[in-house]
PDB file of N, CA and C in Angstrom:
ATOM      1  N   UNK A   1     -24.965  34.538   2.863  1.00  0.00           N
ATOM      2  CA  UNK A   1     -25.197  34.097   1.516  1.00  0.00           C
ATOM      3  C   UNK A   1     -23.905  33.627   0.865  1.00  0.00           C
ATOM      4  N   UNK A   2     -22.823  34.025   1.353  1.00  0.00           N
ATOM      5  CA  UNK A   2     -21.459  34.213   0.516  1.00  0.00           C
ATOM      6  C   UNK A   2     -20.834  32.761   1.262  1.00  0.00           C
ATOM      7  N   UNK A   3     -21.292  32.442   2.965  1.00  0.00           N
ATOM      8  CA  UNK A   3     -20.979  31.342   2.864  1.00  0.00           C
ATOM      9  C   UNK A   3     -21.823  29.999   2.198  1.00  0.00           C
ATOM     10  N   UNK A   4     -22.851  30.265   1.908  1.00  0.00           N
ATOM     11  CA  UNK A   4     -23.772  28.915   0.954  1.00  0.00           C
ATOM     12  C   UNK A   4     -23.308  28.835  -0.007  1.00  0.00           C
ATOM     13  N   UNK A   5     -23.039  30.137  -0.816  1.00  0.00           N
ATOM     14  CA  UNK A   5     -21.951  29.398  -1.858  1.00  0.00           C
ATOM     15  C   UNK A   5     -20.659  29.069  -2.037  1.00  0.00           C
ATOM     16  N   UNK A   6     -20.095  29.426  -0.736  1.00  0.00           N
ATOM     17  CA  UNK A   6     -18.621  29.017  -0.850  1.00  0.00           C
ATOM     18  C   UNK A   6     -19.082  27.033  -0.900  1.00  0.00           C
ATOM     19  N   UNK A   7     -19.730  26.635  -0.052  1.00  0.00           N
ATOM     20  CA  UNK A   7     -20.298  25.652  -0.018  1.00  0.00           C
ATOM     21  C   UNK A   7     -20.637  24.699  -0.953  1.00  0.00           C
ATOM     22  N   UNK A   8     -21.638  24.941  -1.728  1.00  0.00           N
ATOM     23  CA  UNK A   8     -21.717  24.828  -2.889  1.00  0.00           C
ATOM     24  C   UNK A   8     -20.790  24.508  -4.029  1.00  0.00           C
ATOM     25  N   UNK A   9     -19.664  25.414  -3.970  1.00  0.00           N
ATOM     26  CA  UNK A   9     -18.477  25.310  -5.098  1.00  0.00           C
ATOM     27  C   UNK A   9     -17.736  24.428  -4.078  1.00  0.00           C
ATOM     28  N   UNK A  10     -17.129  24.340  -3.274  1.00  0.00           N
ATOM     29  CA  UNK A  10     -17.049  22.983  -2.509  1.00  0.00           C
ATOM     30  C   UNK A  10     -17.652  21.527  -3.041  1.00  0.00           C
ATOM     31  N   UNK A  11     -18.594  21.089  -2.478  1.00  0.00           N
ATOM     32  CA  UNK A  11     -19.242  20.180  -2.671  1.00  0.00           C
ATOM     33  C   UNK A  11     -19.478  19.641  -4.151  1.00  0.00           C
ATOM     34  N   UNK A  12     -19.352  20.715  -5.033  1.00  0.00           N
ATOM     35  CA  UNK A  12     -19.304  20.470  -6.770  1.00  0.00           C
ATOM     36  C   UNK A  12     -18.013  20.163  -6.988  1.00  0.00           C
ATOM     37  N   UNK A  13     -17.273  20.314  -6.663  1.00  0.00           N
ATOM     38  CA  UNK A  13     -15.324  20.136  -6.615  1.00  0.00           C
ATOM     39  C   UNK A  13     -15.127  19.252  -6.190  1.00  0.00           C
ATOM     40  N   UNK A  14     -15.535  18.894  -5.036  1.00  0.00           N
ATOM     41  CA  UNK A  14     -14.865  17.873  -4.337  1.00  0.00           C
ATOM     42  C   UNK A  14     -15.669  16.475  -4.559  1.00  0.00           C
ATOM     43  N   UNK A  15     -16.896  16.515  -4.849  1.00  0.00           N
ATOM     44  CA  UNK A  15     -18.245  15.561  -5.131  1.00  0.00           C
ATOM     45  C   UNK A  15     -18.154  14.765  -3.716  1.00  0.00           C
ATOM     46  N   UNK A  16     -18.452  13.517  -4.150  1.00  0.00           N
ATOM     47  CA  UNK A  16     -18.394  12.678  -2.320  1.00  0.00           C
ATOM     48  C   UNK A  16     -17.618  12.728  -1.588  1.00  0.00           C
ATOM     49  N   UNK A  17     -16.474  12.674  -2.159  1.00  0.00           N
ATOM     50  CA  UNK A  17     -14.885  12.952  -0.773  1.00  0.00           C
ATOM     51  C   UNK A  17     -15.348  13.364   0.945  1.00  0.00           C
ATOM     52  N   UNK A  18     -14.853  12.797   0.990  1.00  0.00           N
ATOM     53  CA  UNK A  18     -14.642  13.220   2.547  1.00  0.00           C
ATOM     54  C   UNK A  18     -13.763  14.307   2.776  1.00  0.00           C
ATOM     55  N   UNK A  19     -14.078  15.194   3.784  1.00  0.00           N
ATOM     56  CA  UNK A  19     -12.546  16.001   4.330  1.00  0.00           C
ATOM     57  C   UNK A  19     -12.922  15.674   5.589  1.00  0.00           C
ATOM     58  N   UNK A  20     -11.877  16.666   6.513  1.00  0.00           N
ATOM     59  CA  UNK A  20     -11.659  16.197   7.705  1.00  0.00           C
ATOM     60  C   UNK A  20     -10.436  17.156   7.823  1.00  0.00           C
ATOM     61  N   UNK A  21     -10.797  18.267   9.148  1.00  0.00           N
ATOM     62  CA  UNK A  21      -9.841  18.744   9.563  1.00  0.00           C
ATOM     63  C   UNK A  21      -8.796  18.254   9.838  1.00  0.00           C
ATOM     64  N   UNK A  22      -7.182  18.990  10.420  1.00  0.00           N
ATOM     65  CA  UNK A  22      -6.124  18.238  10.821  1.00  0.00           C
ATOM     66  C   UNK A  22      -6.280  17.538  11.916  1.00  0.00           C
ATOM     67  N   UNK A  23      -6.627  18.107  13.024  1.00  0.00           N
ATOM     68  CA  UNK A  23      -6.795  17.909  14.064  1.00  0.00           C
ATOM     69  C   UNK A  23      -7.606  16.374  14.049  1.00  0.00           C
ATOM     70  N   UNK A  24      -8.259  16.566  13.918  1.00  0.00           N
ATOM     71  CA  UNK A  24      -9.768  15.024  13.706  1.00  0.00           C
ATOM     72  C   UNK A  24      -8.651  14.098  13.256  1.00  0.00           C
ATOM     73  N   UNK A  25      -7.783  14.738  11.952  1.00  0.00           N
ATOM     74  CA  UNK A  25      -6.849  13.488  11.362  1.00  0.00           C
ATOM     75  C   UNK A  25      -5.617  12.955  11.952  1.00  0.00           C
ATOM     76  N   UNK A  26      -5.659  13.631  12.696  1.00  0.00           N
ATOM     77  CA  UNK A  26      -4.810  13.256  13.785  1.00  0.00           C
ATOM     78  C   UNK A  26      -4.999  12.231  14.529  1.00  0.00           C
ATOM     79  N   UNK A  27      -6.193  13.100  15.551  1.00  0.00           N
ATOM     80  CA  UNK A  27      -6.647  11.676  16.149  1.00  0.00           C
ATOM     81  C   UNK A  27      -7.772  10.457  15.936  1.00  0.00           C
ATOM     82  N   UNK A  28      -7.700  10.384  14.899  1.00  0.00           N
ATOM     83  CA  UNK A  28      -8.399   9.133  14.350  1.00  0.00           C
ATOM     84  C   UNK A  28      -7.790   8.654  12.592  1.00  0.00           C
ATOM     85  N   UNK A  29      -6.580   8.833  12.419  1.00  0.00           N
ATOM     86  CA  UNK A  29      -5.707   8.552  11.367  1.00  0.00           C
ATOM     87  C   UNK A  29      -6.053   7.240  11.157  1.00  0.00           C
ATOM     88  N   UNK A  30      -6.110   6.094  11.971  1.00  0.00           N
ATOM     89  CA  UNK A  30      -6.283   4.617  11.294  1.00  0.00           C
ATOM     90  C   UNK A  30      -7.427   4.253  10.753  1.00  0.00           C
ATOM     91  N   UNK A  31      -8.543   5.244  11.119  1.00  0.00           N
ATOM     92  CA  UNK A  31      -9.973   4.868  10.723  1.00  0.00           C
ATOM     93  C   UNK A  31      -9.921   5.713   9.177  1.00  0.00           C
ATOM     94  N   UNK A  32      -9.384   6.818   9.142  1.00  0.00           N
ATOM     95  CA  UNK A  32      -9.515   7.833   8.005  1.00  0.00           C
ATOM     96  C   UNK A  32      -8.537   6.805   6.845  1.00  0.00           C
ATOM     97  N   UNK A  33      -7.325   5.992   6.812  1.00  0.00           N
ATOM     98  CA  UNK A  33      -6.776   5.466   6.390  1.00  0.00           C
ATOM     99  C   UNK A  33      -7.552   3.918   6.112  1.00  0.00           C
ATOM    100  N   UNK A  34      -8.425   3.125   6.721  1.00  0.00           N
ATOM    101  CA  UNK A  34      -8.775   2.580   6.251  1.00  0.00           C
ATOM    102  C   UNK A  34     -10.148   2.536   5.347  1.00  0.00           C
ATOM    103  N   UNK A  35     -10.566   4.073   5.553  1.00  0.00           N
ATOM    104  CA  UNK A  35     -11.330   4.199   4.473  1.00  0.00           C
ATOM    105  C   UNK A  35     -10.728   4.599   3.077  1.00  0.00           C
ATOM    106  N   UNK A  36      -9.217   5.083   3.329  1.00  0.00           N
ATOM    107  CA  UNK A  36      -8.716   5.225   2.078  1.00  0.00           C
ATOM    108  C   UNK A  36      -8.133   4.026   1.293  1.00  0.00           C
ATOM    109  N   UNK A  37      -7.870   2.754   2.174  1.00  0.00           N
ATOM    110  CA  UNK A  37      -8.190   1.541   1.574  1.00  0.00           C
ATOM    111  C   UNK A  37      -9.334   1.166   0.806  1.00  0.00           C
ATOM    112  N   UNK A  38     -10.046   1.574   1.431  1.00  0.00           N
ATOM    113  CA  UNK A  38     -11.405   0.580   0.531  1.00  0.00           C
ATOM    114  C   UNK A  38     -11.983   2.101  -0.258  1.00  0.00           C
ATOM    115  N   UNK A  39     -11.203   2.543  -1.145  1.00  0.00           N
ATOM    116  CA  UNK A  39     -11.216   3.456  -2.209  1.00  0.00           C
ATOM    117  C   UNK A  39     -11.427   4.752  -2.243  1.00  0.00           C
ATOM    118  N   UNK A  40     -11.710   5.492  -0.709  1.00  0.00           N
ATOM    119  CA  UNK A  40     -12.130   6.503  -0.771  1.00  0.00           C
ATOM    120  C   UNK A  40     -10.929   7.400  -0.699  1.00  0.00           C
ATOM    121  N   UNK A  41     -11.901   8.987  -1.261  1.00  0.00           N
ATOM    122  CA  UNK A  41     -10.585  10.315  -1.096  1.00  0.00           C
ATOM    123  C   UNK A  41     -10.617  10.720  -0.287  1.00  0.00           C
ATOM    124  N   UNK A  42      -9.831  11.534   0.537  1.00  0.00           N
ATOM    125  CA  UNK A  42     -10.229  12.142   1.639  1.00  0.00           C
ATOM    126  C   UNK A  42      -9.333  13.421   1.733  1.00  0.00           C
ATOM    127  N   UNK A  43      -9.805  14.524   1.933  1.00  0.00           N
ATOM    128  CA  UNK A  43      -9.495  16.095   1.625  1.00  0.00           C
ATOM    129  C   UNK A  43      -9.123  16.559   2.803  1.00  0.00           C
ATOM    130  N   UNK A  44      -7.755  17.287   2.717  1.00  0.00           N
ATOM    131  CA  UNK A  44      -7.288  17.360   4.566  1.00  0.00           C
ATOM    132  C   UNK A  44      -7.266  19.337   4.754  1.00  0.00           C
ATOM    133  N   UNK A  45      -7.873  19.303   5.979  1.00  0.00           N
ATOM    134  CA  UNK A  45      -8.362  20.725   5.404  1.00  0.00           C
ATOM    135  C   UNK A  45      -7.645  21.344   6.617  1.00  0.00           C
ATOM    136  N   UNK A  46      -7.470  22.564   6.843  1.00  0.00           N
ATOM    137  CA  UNK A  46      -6.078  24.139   7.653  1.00  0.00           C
ATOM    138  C   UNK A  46      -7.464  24.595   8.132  1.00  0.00           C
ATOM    139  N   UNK A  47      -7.966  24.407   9.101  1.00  0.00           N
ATOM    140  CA  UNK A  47      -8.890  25.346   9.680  1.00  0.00           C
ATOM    141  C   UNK A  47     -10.306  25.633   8.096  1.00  0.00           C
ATOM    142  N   UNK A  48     -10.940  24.630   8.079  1.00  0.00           N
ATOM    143  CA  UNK A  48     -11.701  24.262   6.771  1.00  0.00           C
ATOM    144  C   UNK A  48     -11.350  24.956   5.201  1.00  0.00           C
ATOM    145  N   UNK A  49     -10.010  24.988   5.200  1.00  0.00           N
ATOM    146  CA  UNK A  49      -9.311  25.340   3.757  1.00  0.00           C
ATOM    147  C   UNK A  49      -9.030  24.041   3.446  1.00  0.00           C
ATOM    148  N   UNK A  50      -8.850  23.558   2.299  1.00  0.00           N
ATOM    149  CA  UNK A  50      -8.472  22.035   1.679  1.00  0.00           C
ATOM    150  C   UNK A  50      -7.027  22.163   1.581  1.00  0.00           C
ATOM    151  N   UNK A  51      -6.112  22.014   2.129  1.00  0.00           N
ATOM    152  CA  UNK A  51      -4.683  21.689   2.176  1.00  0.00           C
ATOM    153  C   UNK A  51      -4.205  20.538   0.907  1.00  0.00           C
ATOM    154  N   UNK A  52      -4.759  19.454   1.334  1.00  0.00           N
ATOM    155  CA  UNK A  52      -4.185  18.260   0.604  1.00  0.00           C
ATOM    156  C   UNK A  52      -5.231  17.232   0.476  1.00  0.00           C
ATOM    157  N   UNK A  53      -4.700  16.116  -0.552  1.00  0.00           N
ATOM    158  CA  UNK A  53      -5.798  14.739  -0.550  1.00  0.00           C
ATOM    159  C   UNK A  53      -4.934  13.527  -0.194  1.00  0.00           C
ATOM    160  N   UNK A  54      -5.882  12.872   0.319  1.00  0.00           N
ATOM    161  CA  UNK A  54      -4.932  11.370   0.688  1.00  0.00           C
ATOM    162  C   UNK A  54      -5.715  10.246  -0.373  1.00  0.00           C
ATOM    163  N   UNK A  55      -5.309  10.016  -1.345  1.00  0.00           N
ATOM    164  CA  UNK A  55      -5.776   9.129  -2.630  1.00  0.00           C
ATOM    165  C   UNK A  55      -5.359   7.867  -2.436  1.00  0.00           C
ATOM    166  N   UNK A  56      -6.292   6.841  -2.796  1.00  0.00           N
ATOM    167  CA  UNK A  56      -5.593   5.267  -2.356  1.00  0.00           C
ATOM    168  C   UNK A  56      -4.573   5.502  -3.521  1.00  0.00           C
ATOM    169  N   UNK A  57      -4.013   3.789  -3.425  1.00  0.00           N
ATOM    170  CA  UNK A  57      -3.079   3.883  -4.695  1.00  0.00           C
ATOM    171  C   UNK A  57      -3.599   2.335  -5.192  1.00  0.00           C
ATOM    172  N   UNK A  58      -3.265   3.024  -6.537  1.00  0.00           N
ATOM    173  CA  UNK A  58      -3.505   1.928  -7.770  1.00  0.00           C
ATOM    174  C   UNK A  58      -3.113   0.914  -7.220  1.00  0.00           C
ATOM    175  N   UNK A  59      -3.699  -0.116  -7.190  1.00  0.00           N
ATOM    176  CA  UNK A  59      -2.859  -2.045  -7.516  1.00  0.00           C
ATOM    177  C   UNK A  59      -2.646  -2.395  -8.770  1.00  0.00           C
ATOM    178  N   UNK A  60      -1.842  -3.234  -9.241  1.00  0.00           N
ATOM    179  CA  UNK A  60      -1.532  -3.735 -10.190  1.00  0.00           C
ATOM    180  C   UNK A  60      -2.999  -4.727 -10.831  1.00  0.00           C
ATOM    181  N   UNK A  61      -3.084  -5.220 -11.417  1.00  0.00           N
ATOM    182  CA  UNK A  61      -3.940  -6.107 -11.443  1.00  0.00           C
ATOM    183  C   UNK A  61      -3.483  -7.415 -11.385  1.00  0.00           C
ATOM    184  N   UNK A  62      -3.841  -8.702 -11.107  1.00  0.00           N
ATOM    185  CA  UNK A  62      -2.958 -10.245 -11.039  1.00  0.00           C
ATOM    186  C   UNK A  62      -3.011 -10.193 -12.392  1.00  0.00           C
ATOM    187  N   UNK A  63      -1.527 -10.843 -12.312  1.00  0.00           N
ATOM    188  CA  UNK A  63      -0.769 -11.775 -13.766  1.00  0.00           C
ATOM    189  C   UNK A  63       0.055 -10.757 -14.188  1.00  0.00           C
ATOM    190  N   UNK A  64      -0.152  -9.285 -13.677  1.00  0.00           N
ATOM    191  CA  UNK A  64       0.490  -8.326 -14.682  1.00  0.00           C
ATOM    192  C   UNK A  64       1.797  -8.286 -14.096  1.00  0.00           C
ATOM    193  N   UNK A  65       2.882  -8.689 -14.150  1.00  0.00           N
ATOM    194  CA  UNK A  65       4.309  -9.048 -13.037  1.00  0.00           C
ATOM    195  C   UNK A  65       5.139  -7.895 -13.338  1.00  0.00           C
ATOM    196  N   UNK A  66       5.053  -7.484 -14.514  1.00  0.00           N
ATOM    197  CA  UNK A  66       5.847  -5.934 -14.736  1.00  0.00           C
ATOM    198  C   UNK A  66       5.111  -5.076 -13.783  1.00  0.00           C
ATOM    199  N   UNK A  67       3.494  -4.885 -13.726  1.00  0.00           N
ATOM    200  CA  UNK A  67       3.418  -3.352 -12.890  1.00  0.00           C
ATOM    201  C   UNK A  67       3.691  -3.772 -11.799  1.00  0.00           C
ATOM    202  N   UNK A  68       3.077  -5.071 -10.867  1.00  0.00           N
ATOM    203  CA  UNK A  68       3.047  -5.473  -9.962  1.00  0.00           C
ATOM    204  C   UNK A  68       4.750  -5.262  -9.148  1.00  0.00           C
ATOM    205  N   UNK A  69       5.804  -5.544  -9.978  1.00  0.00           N
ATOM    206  CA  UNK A  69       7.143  -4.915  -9.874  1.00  0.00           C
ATOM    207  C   UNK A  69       7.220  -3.511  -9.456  1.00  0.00           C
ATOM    208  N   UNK A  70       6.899  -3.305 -10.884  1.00  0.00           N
ATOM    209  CA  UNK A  70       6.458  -1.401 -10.681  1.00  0.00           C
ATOM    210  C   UNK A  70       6.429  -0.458  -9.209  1.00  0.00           C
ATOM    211  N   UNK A  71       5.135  -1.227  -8.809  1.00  0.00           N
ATOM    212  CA  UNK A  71       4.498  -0.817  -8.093  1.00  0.00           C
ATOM    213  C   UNK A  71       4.895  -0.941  -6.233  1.00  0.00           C
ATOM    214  N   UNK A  72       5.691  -2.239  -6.783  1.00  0.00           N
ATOM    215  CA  UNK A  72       6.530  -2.608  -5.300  1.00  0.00           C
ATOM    216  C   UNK A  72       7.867  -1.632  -5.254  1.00  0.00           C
ATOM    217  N   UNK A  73       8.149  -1.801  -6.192  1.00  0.00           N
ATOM    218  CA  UNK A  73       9.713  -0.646  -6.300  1.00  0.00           C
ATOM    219  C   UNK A  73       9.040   1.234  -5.868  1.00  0.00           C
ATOM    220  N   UNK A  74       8.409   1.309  -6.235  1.00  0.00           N
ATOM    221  CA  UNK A  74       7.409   2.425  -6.243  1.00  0.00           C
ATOM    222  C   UNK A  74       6.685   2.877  -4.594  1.00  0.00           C
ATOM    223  N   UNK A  75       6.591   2.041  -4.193  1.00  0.00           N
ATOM    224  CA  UNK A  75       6.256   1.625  -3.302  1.00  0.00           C
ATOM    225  C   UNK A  75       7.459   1.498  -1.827  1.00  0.00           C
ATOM    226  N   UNK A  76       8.493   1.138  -2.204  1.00  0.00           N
ATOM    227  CA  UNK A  76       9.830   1.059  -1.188  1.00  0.00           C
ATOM    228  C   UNK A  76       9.889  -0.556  -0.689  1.00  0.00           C
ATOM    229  N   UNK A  77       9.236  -1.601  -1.043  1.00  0.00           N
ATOM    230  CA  UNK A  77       8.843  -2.633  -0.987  1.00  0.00           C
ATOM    231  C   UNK A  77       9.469  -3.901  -1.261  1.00  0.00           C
ATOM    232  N   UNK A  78      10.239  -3.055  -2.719  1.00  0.00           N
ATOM    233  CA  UNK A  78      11.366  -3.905  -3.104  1.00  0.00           C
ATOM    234  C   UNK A  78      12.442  -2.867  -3.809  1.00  0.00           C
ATOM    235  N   UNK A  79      13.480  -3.461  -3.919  1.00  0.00           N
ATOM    236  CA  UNK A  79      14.309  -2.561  -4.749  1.00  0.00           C
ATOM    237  C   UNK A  79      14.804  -3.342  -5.670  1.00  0.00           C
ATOM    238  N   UNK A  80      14.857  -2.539  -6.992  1.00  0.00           N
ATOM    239  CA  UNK A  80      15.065  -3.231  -8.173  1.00  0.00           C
ATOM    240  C   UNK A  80      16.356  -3.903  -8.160  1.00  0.00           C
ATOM    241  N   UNK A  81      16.512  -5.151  -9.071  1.00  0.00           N
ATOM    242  CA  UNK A  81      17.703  -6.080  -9.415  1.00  0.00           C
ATOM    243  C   UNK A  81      18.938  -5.066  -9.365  1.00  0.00           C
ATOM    244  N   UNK A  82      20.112  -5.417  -8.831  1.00  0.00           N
ATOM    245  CA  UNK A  82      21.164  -4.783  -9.666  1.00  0.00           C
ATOM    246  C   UNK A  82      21.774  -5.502 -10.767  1.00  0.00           C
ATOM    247  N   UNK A  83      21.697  -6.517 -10.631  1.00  0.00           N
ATOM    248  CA  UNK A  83      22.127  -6.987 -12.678  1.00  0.00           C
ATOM    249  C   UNK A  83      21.296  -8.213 -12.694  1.00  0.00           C
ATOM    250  N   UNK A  84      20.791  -8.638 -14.445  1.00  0.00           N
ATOM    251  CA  UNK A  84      19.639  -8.976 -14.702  1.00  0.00           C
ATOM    252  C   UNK A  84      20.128 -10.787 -14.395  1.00  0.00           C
ATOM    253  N   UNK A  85      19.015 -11.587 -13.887  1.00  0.00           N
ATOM    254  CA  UNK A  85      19.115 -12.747 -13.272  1.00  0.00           C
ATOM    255  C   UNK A  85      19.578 -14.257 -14.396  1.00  0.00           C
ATOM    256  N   UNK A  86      20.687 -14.721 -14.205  1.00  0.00           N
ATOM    257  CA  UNK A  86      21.405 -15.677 -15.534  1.00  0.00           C
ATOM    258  C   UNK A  86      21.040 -17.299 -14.802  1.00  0.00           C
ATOM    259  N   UNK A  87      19.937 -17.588 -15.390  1.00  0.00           N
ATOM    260  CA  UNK A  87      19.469 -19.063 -14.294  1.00  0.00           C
ATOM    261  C   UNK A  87      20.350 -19.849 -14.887  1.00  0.00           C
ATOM    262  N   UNK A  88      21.453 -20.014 -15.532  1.00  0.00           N
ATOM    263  CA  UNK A  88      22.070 -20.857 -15.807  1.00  0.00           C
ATOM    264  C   UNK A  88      23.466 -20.680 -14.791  1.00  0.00           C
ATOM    265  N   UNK A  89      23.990 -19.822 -14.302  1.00  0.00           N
ATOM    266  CA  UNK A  89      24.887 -19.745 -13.251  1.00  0.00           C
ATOM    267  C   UNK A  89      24.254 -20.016 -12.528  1.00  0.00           C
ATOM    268  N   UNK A  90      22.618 -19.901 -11.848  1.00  0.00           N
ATOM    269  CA  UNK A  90      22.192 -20.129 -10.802  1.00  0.00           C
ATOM    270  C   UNK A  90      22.038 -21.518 -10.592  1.00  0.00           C
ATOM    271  N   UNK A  91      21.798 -22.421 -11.596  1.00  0.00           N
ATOM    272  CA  UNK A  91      21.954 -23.659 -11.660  1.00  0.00           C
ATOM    273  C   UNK A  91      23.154 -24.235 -11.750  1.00  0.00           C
ATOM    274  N   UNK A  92      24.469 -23.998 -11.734  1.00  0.00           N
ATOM    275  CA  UNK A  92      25.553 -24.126 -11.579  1.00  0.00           C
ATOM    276  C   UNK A  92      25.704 -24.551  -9.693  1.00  0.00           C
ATOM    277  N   UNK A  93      25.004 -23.738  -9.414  1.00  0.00           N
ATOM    278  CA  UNK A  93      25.757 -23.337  -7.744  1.00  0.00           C
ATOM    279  C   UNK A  93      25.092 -24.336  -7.057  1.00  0.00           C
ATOM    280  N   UNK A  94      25.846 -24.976  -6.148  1.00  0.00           N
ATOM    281  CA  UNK A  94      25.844 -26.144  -5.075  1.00  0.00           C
ATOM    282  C   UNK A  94      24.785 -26.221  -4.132  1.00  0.00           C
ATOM    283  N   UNK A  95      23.985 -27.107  -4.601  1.00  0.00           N
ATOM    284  CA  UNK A  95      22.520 -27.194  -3.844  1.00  0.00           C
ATOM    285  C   UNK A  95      23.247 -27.259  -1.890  1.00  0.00           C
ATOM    286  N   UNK A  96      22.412 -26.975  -1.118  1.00  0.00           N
ATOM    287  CA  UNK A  96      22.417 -27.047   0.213  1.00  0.00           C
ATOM    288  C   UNK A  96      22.268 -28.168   1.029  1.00  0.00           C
ATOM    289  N   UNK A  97      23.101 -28.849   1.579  1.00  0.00           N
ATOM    290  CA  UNK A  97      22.205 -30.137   2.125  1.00  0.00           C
ATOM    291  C   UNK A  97      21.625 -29.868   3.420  1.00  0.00           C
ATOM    292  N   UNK A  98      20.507 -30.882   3.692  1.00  0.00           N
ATOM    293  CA  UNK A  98      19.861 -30.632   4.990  1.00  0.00           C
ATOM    294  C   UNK A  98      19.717 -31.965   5.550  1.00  0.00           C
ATOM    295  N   UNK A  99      19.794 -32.363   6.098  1.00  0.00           N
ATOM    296  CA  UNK A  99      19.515 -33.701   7.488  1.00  0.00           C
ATOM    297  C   UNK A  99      18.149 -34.156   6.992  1.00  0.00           C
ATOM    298  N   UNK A 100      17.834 -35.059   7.149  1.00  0.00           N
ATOM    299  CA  UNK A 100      16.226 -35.624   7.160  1.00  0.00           C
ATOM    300  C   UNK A 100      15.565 -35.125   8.449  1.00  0.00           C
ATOM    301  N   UNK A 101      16.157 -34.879   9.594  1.00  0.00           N
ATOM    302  CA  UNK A 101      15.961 -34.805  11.137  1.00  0.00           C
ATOM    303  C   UNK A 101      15.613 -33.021  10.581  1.00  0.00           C
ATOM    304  N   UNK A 102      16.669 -32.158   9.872  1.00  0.00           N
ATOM    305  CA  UNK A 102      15.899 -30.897  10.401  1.00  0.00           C
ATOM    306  C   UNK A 102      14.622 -30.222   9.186  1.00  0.00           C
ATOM    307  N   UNK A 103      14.662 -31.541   8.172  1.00  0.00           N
ATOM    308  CA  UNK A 103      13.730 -31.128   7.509  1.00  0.00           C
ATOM    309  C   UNK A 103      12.535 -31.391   8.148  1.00  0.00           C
ATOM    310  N   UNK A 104      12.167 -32.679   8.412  1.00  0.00           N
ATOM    311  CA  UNK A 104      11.351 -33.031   9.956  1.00  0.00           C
ATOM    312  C   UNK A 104      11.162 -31.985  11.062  1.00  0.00           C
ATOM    313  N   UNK A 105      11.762 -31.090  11.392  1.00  0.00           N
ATOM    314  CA  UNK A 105      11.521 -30.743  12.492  1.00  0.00           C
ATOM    315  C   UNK A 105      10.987 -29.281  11.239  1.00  0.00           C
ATOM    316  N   UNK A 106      11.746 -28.889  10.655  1.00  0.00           N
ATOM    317  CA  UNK A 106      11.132 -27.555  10.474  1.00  0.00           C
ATOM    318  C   UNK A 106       9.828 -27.851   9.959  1.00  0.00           C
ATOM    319  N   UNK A 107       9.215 -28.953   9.362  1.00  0.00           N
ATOM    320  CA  UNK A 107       7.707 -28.977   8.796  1.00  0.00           C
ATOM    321  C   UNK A 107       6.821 -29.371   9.861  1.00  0.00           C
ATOM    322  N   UNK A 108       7.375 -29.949  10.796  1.00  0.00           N
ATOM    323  CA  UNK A 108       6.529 -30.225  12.138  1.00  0.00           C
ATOM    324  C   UNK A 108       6.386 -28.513  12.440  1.00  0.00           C
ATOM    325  N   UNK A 109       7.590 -27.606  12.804  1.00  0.00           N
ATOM    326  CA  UNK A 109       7.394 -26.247  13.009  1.00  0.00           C
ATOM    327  C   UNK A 109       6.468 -25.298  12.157  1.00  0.00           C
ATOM    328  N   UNK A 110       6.363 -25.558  10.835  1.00  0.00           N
ATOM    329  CA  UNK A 110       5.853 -24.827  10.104  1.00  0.00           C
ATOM    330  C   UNK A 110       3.937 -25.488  10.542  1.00  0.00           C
ATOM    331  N   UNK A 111       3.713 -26.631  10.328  1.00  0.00           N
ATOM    332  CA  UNK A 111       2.514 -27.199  10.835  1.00  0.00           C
ATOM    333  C   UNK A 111       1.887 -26.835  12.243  1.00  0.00           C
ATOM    334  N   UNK A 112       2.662 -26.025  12.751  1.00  0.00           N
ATOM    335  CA  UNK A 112       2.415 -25.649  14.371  1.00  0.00           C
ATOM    336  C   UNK A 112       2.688 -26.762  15.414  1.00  0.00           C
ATOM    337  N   UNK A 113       3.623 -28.156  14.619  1.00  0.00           N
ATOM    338  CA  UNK A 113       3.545 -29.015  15.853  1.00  0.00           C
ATOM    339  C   UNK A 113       4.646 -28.889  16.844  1.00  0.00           C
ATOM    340  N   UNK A 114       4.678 -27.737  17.588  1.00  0.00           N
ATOM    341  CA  UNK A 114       6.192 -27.342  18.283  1.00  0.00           C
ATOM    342  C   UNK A 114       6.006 -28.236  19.571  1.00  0.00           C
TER     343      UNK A 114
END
């Protein structure tokens, strides 16, 4: 009886989530991970104790360029500026020249015509 309701208070706690022992998460980590892509939680359980959760993570939404920053720095993805960007020195500095021949060849390369 004492395990139906351990059960119970389970399943009210956790609502749809998934768990999944260690072991299982072990060996099938890319499948458990791509369900945590497409939004789901998933509850990692010590011999069916709940240890931990693996929660997707927020996206930014498009246009929003501050979180979207945020979220890359946050992320390890990018690392923030070290001093803030002066497009007027950047327009100062000496354009690059390139050949007509290797601009040609790199858009033939980029087109797949190798």
């Amino acid at each position: 009886m004492n395990l139906n309701l351990a059960k119970l208070a389970k399943s009210a706690y956790y609502g749809n989530m998934s768990s999944v022992n260690i072991g299982s998460l072990k060996n099938q980590l890319s499948a458990y991970l791509r369900r945590v892509k497409n939004g789901e939680e998933i509850v990692i359980q010590d011999r069916n104790v709940p240890v931990a959760r693996i929660v997707p993570i927020a996206l930014p939404g498009e246009g929003d360029f501050a979180a979207e920053e945020a979220y890359l720095i946050a992320t390890g993805q990018m690392k923030p500026a070290l001093e803030e960007f002066d497009e007027k020195e950047f327009r100062k500095l000496s354009r690059p020249t390139v050949s007509k021949r290797a601009m040609q060849e790199a858009i033939s390369w980029s087109k797949g015509e190798r």
